[in-house]
C-alpha atoms as a PDB file:
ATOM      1  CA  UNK A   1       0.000   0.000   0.000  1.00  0.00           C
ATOM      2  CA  UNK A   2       2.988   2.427   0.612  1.00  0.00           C
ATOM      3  CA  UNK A   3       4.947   1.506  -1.859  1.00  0.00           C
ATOM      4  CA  UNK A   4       5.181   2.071  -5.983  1.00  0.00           C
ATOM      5  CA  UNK A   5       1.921   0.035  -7.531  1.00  0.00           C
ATOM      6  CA  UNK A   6       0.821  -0.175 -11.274  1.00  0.00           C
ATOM      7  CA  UNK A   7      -2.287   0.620 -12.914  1.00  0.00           C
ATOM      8  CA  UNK A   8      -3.643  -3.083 -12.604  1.00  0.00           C
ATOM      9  CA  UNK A   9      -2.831  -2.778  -8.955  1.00  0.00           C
ATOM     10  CA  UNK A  10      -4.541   0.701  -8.813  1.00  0.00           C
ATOM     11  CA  UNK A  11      -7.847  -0.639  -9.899  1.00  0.00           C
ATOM     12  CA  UNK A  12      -7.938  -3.495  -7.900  1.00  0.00           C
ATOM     13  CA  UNK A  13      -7.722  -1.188  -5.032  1.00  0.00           C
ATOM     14  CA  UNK A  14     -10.406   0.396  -5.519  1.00  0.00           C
ATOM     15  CA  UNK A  15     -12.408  -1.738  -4.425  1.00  0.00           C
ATOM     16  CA  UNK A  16     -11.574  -2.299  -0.933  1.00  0.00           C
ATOM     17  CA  UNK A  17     -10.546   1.659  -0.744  1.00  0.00           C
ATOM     18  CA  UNK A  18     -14.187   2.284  -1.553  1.00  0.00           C
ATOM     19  CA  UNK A  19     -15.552  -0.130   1.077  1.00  0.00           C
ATOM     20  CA  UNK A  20     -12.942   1.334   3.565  1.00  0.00           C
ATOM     21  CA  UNK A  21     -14.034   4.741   3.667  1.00  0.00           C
ATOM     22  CA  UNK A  22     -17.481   4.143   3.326  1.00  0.00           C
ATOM     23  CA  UNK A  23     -17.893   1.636   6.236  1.00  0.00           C
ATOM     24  CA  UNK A  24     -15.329   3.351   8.042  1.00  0.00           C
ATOM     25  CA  UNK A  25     -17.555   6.779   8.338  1.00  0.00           C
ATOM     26  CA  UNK A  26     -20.408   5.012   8.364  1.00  0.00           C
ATOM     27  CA  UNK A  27     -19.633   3.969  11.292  1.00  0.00           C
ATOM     28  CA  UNK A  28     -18.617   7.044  12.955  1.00  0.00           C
ATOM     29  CA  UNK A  29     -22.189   8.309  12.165  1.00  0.00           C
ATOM     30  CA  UNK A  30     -24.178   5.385  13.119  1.00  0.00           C
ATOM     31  CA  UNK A  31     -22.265   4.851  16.291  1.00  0.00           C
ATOM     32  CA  UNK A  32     -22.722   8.870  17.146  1.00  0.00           C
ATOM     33  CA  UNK A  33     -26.185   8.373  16.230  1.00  0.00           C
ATOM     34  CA  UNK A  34     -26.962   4.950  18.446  1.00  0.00           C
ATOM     35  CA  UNK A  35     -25.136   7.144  21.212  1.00  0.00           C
ATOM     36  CA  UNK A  36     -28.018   9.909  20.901  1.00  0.00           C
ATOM     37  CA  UNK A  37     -26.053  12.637  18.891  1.00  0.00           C
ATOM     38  CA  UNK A  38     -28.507  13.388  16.110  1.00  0.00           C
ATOM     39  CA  UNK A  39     -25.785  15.301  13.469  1.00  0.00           C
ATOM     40  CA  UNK A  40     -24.459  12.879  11.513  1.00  0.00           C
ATOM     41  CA  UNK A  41     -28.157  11.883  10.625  1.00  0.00           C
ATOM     42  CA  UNK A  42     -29.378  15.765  10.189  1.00  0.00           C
ATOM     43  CA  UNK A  43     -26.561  15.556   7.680  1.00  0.00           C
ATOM     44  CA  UNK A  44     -27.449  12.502   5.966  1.00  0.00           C
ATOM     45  CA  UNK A  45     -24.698  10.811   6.749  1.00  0.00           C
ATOM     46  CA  UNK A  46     -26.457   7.194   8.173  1.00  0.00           C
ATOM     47  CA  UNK A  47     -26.071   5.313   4.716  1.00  0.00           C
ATOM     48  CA  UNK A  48     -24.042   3.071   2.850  1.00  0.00           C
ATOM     49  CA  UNK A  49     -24.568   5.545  -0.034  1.00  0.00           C
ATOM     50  CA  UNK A  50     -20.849   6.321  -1.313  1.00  0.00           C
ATOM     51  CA  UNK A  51     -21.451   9.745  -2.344  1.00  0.00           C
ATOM     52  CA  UNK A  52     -22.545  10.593   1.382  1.00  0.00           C
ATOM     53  CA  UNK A  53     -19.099   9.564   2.350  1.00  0.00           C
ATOM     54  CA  UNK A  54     -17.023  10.129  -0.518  1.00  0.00           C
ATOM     55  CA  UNK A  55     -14.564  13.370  -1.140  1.00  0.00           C
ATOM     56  CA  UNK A  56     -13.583  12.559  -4.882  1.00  0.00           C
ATOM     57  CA  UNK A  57     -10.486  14.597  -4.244  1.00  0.00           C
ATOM     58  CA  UNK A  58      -9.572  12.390  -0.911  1.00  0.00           C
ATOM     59  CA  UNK A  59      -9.947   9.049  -3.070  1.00  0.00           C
ATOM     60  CA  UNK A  60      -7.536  10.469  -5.875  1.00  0.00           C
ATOM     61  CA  UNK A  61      -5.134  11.044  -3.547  1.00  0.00           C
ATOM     62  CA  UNK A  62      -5.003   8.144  -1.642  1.00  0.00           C
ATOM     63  CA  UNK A  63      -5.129   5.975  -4.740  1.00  0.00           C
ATOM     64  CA  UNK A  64      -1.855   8.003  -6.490  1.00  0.00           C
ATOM     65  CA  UNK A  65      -0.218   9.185  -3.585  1.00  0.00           C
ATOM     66  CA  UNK A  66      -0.922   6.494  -0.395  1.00  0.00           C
ATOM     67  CA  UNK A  67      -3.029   8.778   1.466  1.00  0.00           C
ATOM     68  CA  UNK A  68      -6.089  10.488   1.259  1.00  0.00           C
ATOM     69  CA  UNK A  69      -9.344  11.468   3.084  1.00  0.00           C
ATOM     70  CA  UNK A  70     -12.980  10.933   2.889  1.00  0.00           C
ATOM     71  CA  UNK A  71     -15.751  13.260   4.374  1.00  0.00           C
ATOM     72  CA  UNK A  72     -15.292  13.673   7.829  1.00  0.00           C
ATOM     73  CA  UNK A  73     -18.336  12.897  10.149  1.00  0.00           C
ATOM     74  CA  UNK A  74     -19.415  16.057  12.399  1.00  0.00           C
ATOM     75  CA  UNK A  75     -20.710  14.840  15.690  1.00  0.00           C
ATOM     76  CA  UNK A  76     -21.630  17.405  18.973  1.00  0.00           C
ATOM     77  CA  UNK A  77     -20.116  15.479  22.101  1.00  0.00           C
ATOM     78  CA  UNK A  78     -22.463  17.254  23.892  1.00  0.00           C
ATOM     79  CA  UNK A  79     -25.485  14.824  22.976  1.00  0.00           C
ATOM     80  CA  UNK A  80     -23.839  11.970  25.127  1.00  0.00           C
ATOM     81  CA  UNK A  81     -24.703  10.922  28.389  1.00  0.00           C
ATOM     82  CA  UNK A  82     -20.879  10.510  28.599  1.00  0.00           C
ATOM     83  CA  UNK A  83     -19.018  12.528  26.360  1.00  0.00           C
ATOM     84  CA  UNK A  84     -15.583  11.696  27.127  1.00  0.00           C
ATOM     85  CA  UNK A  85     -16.212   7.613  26.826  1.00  0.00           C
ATOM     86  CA  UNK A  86     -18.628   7.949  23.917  1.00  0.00           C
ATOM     87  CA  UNK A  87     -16.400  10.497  21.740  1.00  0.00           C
ATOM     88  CA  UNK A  88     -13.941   7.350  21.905  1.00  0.00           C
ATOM     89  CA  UNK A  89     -16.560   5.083  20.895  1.00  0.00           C
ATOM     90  CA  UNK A  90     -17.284   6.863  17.896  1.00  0.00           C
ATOM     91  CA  UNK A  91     -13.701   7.374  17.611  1.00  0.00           C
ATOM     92  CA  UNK A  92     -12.458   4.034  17.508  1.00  0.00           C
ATOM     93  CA  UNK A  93     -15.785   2.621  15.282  1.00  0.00           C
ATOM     94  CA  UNK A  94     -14.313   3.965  12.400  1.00  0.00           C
ATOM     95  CA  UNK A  95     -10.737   2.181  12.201  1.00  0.00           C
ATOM     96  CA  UNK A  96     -12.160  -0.558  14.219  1.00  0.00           C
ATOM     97  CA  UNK A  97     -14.503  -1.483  11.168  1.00  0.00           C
ATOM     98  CA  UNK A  98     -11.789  -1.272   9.061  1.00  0.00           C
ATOM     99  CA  UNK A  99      -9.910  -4.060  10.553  1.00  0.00           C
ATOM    100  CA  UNK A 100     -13.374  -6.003  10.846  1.00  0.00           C
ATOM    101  CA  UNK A 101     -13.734  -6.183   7.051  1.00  0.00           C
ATOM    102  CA  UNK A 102     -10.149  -7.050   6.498  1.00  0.00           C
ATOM    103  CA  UNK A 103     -10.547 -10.066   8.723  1.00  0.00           C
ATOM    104  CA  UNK A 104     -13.475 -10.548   6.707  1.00  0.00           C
ATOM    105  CA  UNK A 105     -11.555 -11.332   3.777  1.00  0.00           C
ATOM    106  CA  UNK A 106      -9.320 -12.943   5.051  1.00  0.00           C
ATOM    107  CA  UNK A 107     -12.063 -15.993   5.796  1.00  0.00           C
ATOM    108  CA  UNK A 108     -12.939 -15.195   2.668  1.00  0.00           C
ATOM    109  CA  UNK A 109      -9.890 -16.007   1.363  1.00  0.00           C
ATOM    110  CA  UNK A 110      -9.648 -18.855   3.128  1.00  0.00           C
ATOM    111  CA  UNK A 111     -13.366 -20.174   2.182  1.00  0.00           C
ATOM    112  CA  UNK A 112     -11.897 -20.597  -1.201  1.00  0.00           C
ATOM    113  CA  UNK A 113      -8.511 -21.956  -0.504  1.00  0.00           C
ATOM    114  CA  UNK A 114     -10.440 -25.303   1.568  1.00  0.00           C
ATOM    115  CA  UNK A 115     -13.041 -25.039  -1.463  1.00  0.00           C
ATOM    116  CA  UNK A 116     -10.409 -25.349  -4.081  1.00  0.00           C
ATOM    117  CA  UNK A 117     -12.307 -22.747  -6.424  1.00  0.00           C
ATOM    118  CA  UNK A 118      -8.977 -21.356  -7.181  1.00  0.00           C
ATOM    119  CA  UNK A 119      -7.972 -25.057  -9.507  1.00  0.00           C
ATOM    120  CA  UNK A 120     -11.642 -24.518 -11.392  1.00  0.00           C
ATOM    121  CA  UNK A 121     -10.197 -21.431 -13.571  1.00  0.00           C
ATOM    122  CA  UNK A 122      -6.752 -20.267 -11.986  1.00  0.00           C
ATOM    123  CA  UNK A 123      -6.394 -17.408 -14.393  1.00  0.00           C
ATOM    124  CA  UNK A 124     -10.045 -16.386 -13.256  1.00  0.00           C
ATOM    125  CA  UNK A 125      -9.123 -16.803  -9.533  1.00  0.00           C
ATOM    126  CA  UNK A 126      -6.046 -15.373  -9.593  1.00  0.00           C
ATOM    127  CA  UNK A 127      -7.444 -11.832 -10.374  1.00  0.00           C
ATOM    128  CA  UNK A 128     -10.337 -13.101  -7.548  1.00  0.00           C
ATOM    129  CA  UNK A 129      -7.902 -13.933  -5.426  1.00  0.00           C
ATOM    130  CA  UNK A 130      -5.666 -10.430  -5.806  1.00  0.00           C
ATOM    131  CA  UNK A 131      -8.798  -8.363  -5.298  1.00  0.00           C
ATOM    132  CA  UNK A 132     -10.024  -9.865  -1.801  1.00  0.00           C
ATOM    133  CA  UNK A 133      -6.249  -9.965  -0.763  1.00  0.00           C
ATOM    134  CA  UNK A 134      -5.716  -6.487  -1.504  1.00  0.00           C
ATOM    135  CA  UNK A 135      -8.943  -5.169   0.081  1.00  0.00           C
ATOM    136  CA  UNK A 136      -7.996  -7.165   3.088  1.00  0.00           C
ATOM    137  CA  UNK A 137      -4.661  -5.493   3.160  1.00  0.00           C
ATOM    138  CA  UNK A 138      -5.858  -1.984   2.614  1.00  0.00           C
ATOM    139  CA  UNK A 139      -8.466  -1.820   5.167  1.00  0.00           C
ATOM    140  CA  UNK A 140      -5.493  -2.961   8.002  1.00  0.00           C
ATOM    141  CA  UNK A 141      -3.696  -0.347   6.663  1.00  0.00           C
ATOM    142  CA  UNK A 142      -6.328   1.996   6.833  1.00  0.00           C
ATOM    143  CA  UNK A 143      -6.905   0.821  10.479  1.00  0.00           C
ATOM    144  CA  UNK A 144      -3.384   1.405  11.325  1.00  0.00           C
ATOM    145  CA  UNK A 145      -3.237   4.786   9.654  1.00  0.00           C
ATOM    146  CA  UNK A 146      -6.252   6.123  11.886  1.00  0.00           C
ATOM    147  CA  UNK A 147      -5.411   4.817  14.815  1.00  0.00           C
ATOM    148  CA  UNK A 148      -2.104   6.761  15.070  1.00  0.00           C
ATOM    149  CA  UNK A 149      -2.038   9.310  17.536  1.00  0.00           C
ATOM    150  CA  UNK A 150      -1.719  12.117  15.438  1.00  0.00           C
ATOM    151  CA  UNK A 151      -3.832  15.149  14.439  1.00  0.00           C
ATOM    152  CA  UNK A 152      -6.282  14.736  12.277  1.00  0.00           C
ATOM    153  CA  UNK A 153      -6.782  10.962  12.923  1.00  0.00           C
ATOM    154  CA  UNK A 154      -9.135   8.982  15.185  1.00  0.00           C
ATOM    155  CA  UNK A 155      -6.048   7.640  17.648  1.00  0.00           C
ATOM    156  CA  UNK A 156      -5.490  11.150  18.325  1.00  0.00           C
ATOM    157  CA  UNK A 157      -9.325  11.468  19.498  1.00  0.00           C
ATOM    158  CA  UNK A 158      -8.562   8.803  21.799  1.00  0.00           C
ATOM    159  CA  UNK A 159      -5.585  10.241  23.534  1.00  0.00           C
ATOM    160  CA  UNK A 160      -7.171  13.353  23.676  1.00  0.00           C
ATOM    161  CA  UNK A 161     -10.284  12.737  26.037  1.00  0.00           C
ATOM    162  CA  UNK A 162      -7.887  10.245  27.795  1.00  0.00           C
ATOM    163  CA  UNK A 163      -5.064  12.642  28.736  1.00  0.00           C
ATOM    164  CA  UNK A 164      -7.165  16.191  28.170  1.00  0.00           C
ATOM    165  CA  UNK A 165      -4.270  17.189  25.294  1.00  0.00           C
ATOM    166  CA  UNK A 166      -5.899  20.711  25.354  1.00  0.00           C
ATOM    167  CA  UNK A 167      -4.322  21.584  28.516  1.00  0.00           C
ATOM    168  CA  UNK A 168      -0.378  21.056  27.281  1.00  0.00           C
ATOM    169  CA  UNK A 169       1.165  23.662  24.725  1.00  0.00           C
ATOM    170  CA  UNK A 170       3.173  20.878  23.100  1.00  0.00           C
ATOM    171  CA  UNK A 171      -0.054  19.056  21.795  1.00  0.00           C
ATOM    172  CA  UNK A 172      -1.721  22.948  20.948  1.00  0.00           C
ATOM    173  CA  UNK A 173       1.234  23.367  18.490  1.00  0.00           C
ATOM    174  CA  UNK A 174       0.773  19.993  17.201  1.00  0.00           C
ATOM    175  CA  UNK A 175      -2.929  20.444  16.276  1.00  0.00           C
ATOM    176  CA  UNK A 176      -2.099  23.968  14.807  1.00  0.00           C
ATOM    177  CA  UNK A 177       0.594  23.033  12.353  1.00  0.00           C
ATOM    178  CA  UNK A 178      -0.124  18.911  12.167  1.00  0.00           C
ATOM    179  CA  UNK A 179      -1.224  19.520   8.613  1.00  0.00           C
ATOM    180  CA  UNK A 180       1.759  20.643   7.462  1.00  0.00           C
ATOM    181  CA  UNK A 181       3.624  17.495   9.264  1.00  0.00           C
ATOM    182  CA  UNK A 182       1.655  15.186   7.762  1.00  0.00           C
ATOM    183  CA  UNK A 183       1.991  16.451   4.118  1.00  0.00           C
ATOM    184  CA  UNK A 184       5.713  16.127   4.426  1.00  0.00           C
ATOM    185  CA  UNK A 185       5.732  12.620   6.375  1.00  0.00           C
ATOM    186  CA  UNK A 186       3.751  11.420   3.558  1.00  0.00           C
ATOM    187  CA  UNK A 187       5.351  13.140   0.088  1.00  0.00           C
ATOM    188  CA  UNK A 188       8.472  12.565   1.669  1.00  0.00           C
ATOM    189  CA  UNK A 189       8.280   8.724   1.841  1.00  0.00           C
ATOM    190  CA  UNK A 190       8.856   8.870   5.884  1.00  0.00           C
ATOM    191  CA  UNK A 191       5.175   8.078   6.798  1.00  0.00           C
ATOM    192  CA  UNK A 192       5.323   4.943   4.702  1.00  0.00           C
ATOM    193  CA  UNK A 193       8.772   3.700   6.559  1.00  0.00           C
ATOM    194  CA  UNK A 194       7.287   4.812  10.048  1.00  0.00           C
ATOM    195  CA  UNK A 195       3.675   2.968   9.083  1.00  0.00           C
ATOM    196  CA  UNK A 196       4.817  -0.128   6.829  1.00  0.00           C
ATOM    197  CA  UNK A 197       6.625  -2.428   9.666  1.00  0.00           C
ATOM    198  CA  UNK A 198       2.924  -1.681  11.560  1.00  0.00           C
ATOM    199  CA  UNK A 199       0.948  -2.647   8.847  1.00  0.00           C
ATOM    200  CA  UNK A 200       3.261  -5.694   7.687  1.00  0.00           C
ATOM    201  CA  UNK A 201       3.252  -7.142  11.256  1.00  0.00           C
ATOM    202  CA  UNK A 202      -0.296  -6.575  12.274  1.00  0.00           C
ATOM    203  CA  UNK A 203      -1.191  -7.951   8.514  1.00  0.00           C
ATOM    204  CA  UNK A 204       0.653 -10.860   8.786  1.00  0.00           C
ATOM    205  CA  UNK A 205       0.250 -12.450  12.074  1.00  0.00           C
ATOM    206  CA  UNK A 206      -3.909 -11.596  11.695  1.00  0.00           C
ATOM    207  CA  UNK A 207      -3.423 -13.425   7.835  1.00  0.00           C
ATOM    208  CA  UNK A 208      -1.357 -16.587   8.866  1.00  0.00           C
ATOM    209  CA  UNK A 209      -3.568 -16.551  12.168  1.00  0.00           C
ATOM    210  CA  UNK A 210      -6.563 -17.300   9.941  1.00  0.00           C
ATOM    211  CA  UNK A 211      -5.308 -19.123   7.074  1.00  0.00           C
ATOM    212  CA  UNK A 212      -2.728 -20.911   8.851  1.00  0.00           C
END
Protein backbone atom coordinates (compact mmCIF):
# COMPACT_ATOMS: atom_id res chain seq x y z
CA UNK A 1 0.00 0.00 0.00
CA UNK A 2 2.99 2.43 0.61
CA UNK A 3 4.95 1.51 -1.86
CA UNK A 4 5.18 2.07 -5.98
CA UNK A 5 1.92 0.04 -7.53
CA UNK A 6 0.82 -0.17 -11.27
CA UNK A 7 -2.29 0.62 -12.91
CA UNK A 8 -3.64 -3.08 -12.60
CA UNK A 9 -2.83 -2.78 -8.96
CA UNK A 10 -4.54 0.70 -8.81
CA UNK A 11 -7.85 -0.64 -9.90
CA UNK A 12 -7.94 -3.49 -7.90
CA UNK A 13 -7.72 -1.19 -5.03
CA UNK A 14 -10.41 0.40 -5.52
CA UNK A 15 -12.41 -1.74 -4.43
CA UNK A 16 -11.57 -2.30 -0.93
CA UNK A 17 -10.55 1.66 -0.74
CA UNK A 18 -14.19 2.28 -1.55
CA UNK A 19 -15.55 -0.13 1.08
CA UNK A 20 -12.94 1.33 3.56
CA UNK A 21 -14.03 4.74 3.67
CA UNK A 22 -17.48 4.14 3.33
CA UNK A 23 -17.89 1.64 6.24
CA UNK A 24 -15.33 3.35 8.04
CA UNK A 25 -17.56 6.78 8.34
CA UNK A 26 -20.41 5.01 8.36
CA UNK A 27 -19.63 3.97 11.29
CA UNK A 28 -18.62 7.04 12.96
CA UNK A 29 -22.19 8.31 12.17
CA UNK A 30 -24.18 5.38 13.12
CA UNK A 31 -22.26 4.85 16.29
CA UNK A 32 -22.72 8.87 17.15
CA UNK A 33 -26.19 8.37 16.23
CA UNK A 34 -26.96 4.95 18.45
CA UNK A 35 -25.14 7.14 21.21
CA UNK A 36 -28.02 9.91 20.90
CA UNK A 37 -26.05 12.64 18.89
CA UNK A 38 -28.51 13.39 16.11
CA UNK A 39 -25.79 15.30 13.47
CA UNK A 40 -24.46 12.88 11.51
CA UNK A 41 -28.16 11.88 10.63
CA UNK A 42 -29.38 15.77 10.19
CA UNK A 43 -26.56 15.56 7.68
CA UNK A 44 -27.45 12.50 5.97
CA UNK A 45 -24.70 10.81 6.75
CA UNK A 46 -26.46 7.19 8.17
CA UNK A 47 -26.07 5.31 4.72
CA UNK A 48 -24.04 3.07 2.85
CA UNK A 49 -24.57 5.55 -0.03
CA UNK A 50 -20.85 6.32 -1.31
CA UNK A 51 -21.45 9.74 -2.34
CA UNK A 52 -22.54 10.59 1.38
CA UNK A 53 -19.10 9.56 2.35
CA UNK A 54 -17.02 10.13 -0.52
CA UNK A 55 -14.56 13.37 -1.14
CA UNK A 56 -13.58 12.56 -4.88
CA UNK A 57 -10.49 14.60 -4.24
CA UNK A 58 -9.57 12.39 -0.91
CA UNK A 59 -9.95 9.05 -3.07
CA UNK A 60 -7.54 10.47 -5.88
CA UNK A 61 -5.13 11.04 -3.55
CA UNK A 62 -5.00 8.14 -1.64
CA UNK A 63 -5.13 5.97 -4.74
CA UNK A 64 -1.85 8.00 -6.49
CA UNK A 65 -0.22 9.18 -3.59
CA UNK A 66 -0.92 6.49 -0.39
CA UNK A 67 -3.03 8.78 1.47
CA UNK A 68 -6.09 10.49 1.26
CA UNK A 69 -9.34 11.47 3.08
CA UNK A 70 -12.98 10.93 2.89
CA UNK A 71 -15.75 13.26 4.37
CA UNK A 72 -15.29 13.67 7.83
CA UNK A 73 -18.34 12.90 10.15
CA UNK A 74 -19.42 16.06 12.40
CA UNK A 75 -20.71 14.84 15.69
CA UNK A 76 -21.63 17.41 18.97
CA UNK A 77 -20.12 15.48 22.10
CA UNK A 78 -22.46 17.25 23.89
CA UNK A 79 -25.48 14.82 22.98
CA UNK A 80 -23.84 11.97 25.13
CA UNK A 81 -24.70 10.92 28.39
CA UNK A 82 -20.88 10.51 28.60
CA UNK A 83 -19.02 12.53 26.36
CA UNK A 84 -15.58 11.70 27.13
CA UNK A 85 -16.21 7.61 26.83
CA UNK A 86 -18.63 7.95 23.92
CA UNK A 87 -16.40 10.50 21.74
CA UNK A 88 -13.94 7.35 21.90
CA UNK A 89 -16.56 5.08 20.90
CA UNK A 90 -17.28 6.86 17.90
CA UNK A 91 -13.70 7.37 17.61
CA UNK A 92 -12.46 4.03 17.51
CA UNK A 93 -15.78 2.62 15.28
CA UNK A 94 -14.31 3.96 12.40
CA UNK A 95 -10.74 2.18 12.20
CA UNK A 96 -12.16 -0.56 14.22
CA UNK A 97 -14.50 -1.48 11.17
CA UNK A 98 -11.79 -1.27 9.06
CA UNK A 99 -9.91 -4.06 10.55
CA UNK A 100 -13.37 -6.00 10.85
CA UNK A 101 -13.73 -6.18 7.05
CA UNK A 102 -10.15 -7.05 6.50
CA UNK A 103 -10.55 -10.07 8.72
CA UNK A 104 -13.48 -10.55 6.71
CA UNK A 105 -11.56 -11.33 3.78
CA UNK A 106 -9.32 -12.94 5.05
CA UNK A 107 -12.06 -15.99 5.80
CA UNK A 108 -12.94 -15.19 2.67
CA UNK A 109 -9.89 -16.01 1.36
CA UNK A 110 -9.65 -18.86 3.13
CA UNK A 111 -13.37 -20.17 2.18
CA UNK A 112 -11.90 -20.60 -1.20
CA UNK A 113 -8.51 -21.96 -0.50
CA UNK A 114 -10.44 -25.30 1.57
CA UNK A 115 -13.04 -25.04 -1.46
CA UNK A 116 -10.41 -25.35 -4.08
CA UNK A 117 -12.31 -22.75 -6.42
CA UNK A 118 -8.98 -21.36 -7.18
CA UNK A 119 -7.97 -25.06 -9.51
CA UNK A 120 -11.64 -24.52 -11.39
CA UNK A 121 -10.20 -21.43 -13.57
CA UNK A 122 -6.75 -20.27 -11.99
CA UNK A 123 -6.39 -17.41 -14.39
CA UNK A 124 -10.04 -16.39 -13.26
CA UNK A 125 -9.12 -16.80 -9.53
CA UNK A 126 -6.05 -15.37 -9.59
CA UNK A 127 -7.44 -11.83 -10.37
CA UNK A 128 -10.34 -13.10 -7.55
CA UNK A 129 -7.90 -13.93 -5.43
CA UNK A 130 -5.67 -10.43 -5.81
CA UNK A 131 -8.80 -8.36 -5.30
CA UNK A 132 -10.02 -9.87 -1.80
CA UNK A 133 -6.25 -9.96 -0.76
CA UNK A 134 -5.72 -6.49 -1.50
CA UNK A 135 -8.94 -5.17 0.08
CA UNK A 136 -8.00 -7.16 3.09
CA UNK A 137 -4.66 -5.49 3.16
CA UNK A 138 -5.86 -1.98 2.61
CA UNK A 139 -8.47 -1.82 5.17
CA UNK A 140 -5.49 -2.96 8.00
CA UNK A 141 -3.70 -0.35 6.66
CA UNK A 142 -6.33 2.00 6.83
CA UNK A 143 -6.90 0.82 10.48
CA UNK A 144 -3.38 1.41 11.33
CA UNK A 145 -3.24 4.79 9.65
CA UNK A 146 -6.25 6.12 11.89
CA UNK A 147 -5.41 4.82 14.82
CA UNK A 148 -2.10 6.76 15.07
CA UNK A 149 -2.04 9.31 17.54
CA UNK A 150 -1.72 12.12 15.44
CA UNK A 151 -3.83 15.15 14.44
CA UNK A 152 -6.28 14.74 12.28
CA UNK A 153 -6.78 10.96 12.92
CA UNK A 154 -9.14 8.98 15.18
CA UNK A 155 -6.05 7.64 17.65
CA UNK A 156 -5.49 11.15 18.33
CA UNK A 157 -9.33 11.47 19.50
CA UNK A 158 -8.56 8.80 21.80
CA UNK A 159 -5.59 10.24 23.53
CA UNK A 160 -7.17 13.35 23.68
CA UNK A 161 -10.28 12.74 26.04
CA UNK A 162 -7.89 10.24 27.79
CA UNK A 163 -5.06 12.64 28.74
CA UNK A 164 -7.17 16.19 28.17
CA UNK A 165 -4.27 17.19 25.29
CA UNK A 166 -5.90 20.71 25.35
CA UNK A 167 -4.32 21.58 28.52
CA UNK A 168 -0.38 21.06 27.28
CA UNK A 169 1.16 23.66 24.72
CA UNK A 170 3.17 20.88 23.10
CA UNK A 171 -0.05 19.06 21.80
CA UNK A 172 -1.72 22.95 20.95
CA UNK A 173 1.23 23.37 18.49
CA UNK A 174 0.77 19.99 17.20
CA UNK A 175 -2.93 20.44 16.28
CA UNK A 176 -2.10 23.97 14.81
CA UNK A 177 0.59 23.03 12.35
CA UNK A 178 -0.12 18.91 12.17
CA UNK A 179 -1.22 19.52 8.61
CA UNK A 180 1.76 20.64 7.46
CA UNK A 181 3.62 17.50 9.26
CA UNK A 182 1.65 15.19 7.76
CA UNK A 183 1.99 16.45 4.12
CA UNK A 184 5.71 16.13 4.43
CA UNK A 185 5.73 12.62 6.37
CA UNK A 186 3.75 11.42 3.56
CA UNK A 187 5.35 13.14 0.09
CA UNK A 188 8.47 12.57 1.67
CA UNK A 189 8.28 8.72 1.84
CA UNK A 190 8.86 8.87 5.88
CA UNK A 191 5.17 8.08 6.80
CA UNK A 192 5.32 4.94 4.70
CA UNK A 193 8.77 3.70 6.56
CA UNK A 194 7.29 4.81 10.05
CA UNK A 195 3.68 2.97 9.08
CA UNK A 196 4.82 -0.13 6.83
CA UNK A 197 6.62 -2.43 9.67
CA UNK A 198 2.92 -1.68 11.56
CA UNK A 199 0.95 -2.65 8.85
CA UNK A 200 3.26 -5.69 7.69
CA UNK A 201 3.25 -7.14 11.26
CA UNK A 202 -0.30 -6.57 12.27
CA UNK A 203 -1.19 -7.95 8.51
CA UNK A 204 0.65 -10.86 8.79
CA UNK A 205 0.25 -12.45 12.07
CA UNK A 206 -3.91 -11.60 11.69
CA UNK A 207 -3.42 -13.42 7.83
CA UNK A 208 -1.36 -16.59 8.87
CA UNK A 209 -3.57 -16.55 12.17
CA UNK A 210 -6.56 -17.30 9.94
CA UNK A 211 -5.31 -19.12 7.07
CA UNK A 212 -2.73 -20.91 8.85
Amino acid sequence: MFGNFNITEMLMTLPGLLLGFVFHEFAHAKTSDLLGDPTPRSQGRITLDPRAHIDIVGFIVMLIAHFGWAKPVITNPSYYKKPRRDDILVSVAGPFTNFLISVVFMFILKLFVITGAFQANQALWTNIYSVLFITAHVNMVLFVLNMIPFPMFDGYHVISNIFNTWRYRFFNILEQYGMFIFIFLAVSGLLGRILSPIVTFVFKNMFYLILG
